[in-house]
C-alpha atoms as a PDB file:
ATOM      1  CA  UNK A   1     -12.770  21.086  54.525  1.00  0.00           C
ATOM      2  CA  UNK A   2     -11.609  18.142  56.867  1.00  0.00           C
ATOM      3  CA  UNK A   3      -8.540  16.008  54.784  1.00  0.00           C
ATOM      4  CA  UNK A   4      -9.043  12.049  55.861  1.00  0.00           C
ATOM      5  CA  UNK A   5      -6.369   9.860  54.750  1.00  0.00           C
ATOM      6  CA  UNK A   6      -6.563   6.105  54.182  1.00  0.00           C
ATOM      7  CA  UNK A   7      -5.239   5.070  57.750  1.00  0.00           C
ATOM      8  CA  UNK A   8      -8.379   7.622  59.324  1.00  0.00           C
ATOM      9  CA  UNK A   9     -10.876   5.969  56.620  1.00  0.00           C
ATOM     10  CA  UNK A  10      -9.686   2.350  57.448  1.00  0.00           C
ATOM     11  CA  UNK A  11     -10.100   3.372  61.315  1.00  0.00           C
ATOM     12  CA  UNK A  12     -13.747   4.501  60.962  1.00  0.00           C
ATOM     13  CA  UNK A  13     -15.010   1.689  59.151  1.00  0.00           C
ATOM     14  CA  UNK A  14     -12.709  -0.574  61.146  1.00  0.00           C
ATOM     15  CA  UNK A  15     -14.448   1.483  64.167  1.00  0.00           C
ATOM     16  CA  UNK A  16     -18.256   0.962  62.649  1.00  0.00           C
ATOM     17  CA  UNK A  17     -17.890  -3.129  62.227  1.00  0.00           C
ATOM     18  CA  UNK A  18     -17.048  -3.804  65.437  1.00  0.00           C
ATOM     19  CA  UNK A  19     -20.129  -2.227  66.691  1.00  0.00           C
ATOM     20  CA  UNK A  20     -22.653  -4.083  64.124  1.00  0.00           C
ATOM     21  CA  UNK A  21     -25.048  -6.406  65.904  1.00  0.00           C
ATOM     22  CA  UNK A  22     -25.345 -10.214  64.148  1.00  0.00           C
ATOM     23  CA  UNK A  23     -28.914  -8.667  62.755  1.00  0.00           C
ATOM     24  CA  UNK A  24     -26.979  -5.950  61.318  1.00  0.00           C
ATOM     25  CA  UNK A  25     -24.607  -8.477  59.749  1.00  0.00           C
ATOM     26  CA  UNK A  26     -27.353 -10.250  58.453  1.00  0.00           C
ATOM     27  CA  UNK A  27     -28.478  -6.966  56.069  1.00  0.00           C
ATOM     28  CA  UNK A  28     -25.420  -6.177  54.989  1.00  0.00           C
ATOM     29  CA  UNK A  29     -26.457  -8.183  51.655  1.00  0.00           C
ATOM     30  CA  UNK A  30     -23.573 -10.394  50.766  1.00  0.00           C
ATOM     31  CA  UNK A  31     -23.113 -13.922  51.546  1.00  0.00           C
ATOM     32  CA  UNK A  32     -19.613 -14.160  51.090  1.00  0.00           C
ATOM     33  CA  UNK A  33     -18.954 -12.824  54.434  1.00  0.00           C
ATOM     34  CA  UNK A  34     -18.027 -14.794  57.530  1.00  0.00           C
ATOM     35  CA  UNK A  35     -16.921 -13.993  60.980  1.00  0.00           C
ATOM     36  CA  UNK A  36     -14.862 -15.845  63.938  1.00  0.00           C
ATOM     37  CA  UNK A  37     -15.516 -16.546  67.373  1.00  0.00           C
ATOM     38  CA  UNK A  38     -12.721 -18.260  69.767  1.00  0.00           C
ATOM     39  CA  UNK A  39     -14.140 -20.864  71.951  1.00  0.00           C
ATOM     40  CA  UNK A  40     -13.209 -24.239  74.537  1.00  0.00           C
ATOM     41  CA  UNK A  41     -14.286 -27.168  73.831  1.00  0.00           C
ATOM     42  CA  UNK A  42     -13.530 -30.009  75.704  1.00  0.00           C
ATOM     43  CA  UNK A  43     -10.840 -27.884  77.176  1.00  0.00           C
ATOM     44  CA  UNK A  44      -9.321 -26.568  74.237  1.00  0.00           C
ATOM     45  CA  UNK A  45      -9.157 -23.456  72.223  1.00  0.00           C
ATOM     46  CA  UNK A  46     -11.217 -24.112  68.802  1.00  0.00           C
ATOM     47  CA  UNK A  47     -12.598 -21.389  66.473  1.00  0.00           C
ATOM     48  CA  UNK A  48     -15.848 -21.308  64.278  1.00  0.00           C
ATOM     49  CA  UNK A  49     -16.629 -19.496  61.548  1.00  0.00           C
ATOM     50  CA  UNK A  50     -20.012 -18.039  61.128  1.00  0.00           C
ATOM     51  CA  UNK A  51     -21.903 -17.152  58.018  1.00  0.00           C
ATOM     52  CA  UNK A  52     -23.107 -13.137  58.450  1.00  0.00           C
ATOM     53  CA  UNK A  53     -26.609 -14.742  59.548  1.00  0.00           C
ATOM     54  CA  UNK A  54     -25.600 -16.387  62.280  1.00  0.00           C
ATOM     55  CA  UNK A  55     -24.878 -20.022  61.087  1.00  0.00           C
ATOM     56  CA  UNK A  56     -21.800 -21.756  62.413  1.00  0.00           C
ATOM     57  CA  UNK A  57     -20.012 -23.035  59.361  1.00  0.00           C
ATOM     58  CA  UNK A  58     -16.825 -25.013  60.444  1.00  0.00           C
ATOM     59  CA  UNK A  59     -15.208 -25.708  63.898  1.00  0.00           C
ATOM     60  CA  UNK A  60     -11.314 -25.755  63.319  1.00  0.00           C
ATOM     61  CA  UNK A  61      -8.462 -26.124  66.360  1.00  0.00           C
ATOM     62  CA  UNK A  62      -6.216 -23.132  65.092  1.00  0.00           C
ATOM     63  CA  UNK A  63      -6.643 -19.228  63.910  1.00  0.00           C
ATOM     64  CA  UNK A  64      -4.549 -20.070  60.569  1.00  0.00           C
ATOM     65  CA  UNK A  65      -6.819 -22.971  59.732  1.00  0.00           C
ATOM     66  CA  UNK A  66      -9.892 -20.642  60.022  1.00  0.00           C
ATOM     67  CA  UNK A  67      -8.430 -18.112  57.859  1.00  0.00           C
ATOM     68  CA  UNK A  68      -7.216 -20.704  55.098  1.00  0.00           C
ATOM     69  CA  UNK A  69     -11.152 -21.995  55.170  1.00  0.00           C
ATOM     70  CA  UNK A  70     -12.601 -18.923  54.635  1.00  0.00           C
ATOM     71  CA  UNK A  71     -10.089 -17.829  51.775  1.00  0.00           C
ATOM     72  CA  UNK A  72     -10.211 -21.337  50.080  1.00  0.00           C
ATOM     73  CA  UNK A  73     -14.037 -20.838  50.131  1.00  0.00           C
ATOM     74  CA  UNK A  74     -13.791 -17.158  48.945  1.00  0.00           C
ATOM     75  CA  UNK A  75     -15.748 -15.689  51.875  1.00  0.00           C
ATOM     76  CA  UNK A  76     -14.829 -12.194  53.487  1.00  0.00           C
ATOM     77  CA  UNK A  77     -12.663 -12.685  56.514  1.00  0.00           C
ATOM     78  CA  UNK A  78     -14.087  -9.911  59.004  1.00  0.00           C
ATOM     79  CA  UNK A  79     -12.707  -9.404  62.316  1.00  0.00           C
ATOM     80  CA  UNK A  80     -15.947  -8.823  65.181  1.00  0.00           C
ATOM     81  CA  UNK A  81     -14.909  -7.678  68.748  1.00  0.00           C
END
C-alpha cells in the first residue's frame, strides 16, 4: 500500500487544476470560485478576475488588490497556469 502525505496530495490536485480547461471550470459546481489572468492594458500590467464560467469580474492594477477582491467577496482564489 502506497503512503501519500499532505505535501504529495496538495501536489496532485495542485497538478490536476492547472490542467482543467475553462469548460471544465465551468462544471465544477460552485460559484464561489474565481481565477486570474495578468494582462497590458494601455501599457500596463492589470489583472482580472474571472468567474469559473468565463466572465471577467473586475480589472484591478496590482496582484494584492485582486486577491483582497476575491477574499472580501468570499470567492475561491485558484491559481490557473
Amino acid at each position: 500500500m502506497t503512503t501519500y502525505t499532505i505535501d504529495d496530495q496538495a501536489a496532485v490536485s495542485t497538478a490536476a487544476l492547472r490542467r482543467m480547461t475553462s469548460e471544465q471550470l465551468r462544471h465544477l459546481g460552485t460559484q464561489r470560485m474565481v481565477y486570474l489572468k495578468a494582462g497590458m492594458r494601455d501599457g500596463e500590467l492589470s489583472f482580472v478576475l474571472f468567474d469559473a464560467d468565463g466572465t471577467p469580474l473586475v480589472m484591478v492594477d496590482s496582484f494584492e488588490q485582486a486577491i483582497e477582491m476575491a477574499g472580501a467577496n468570499g470567492f475561491q482564489f485558484v491559481t490557473v497556469h
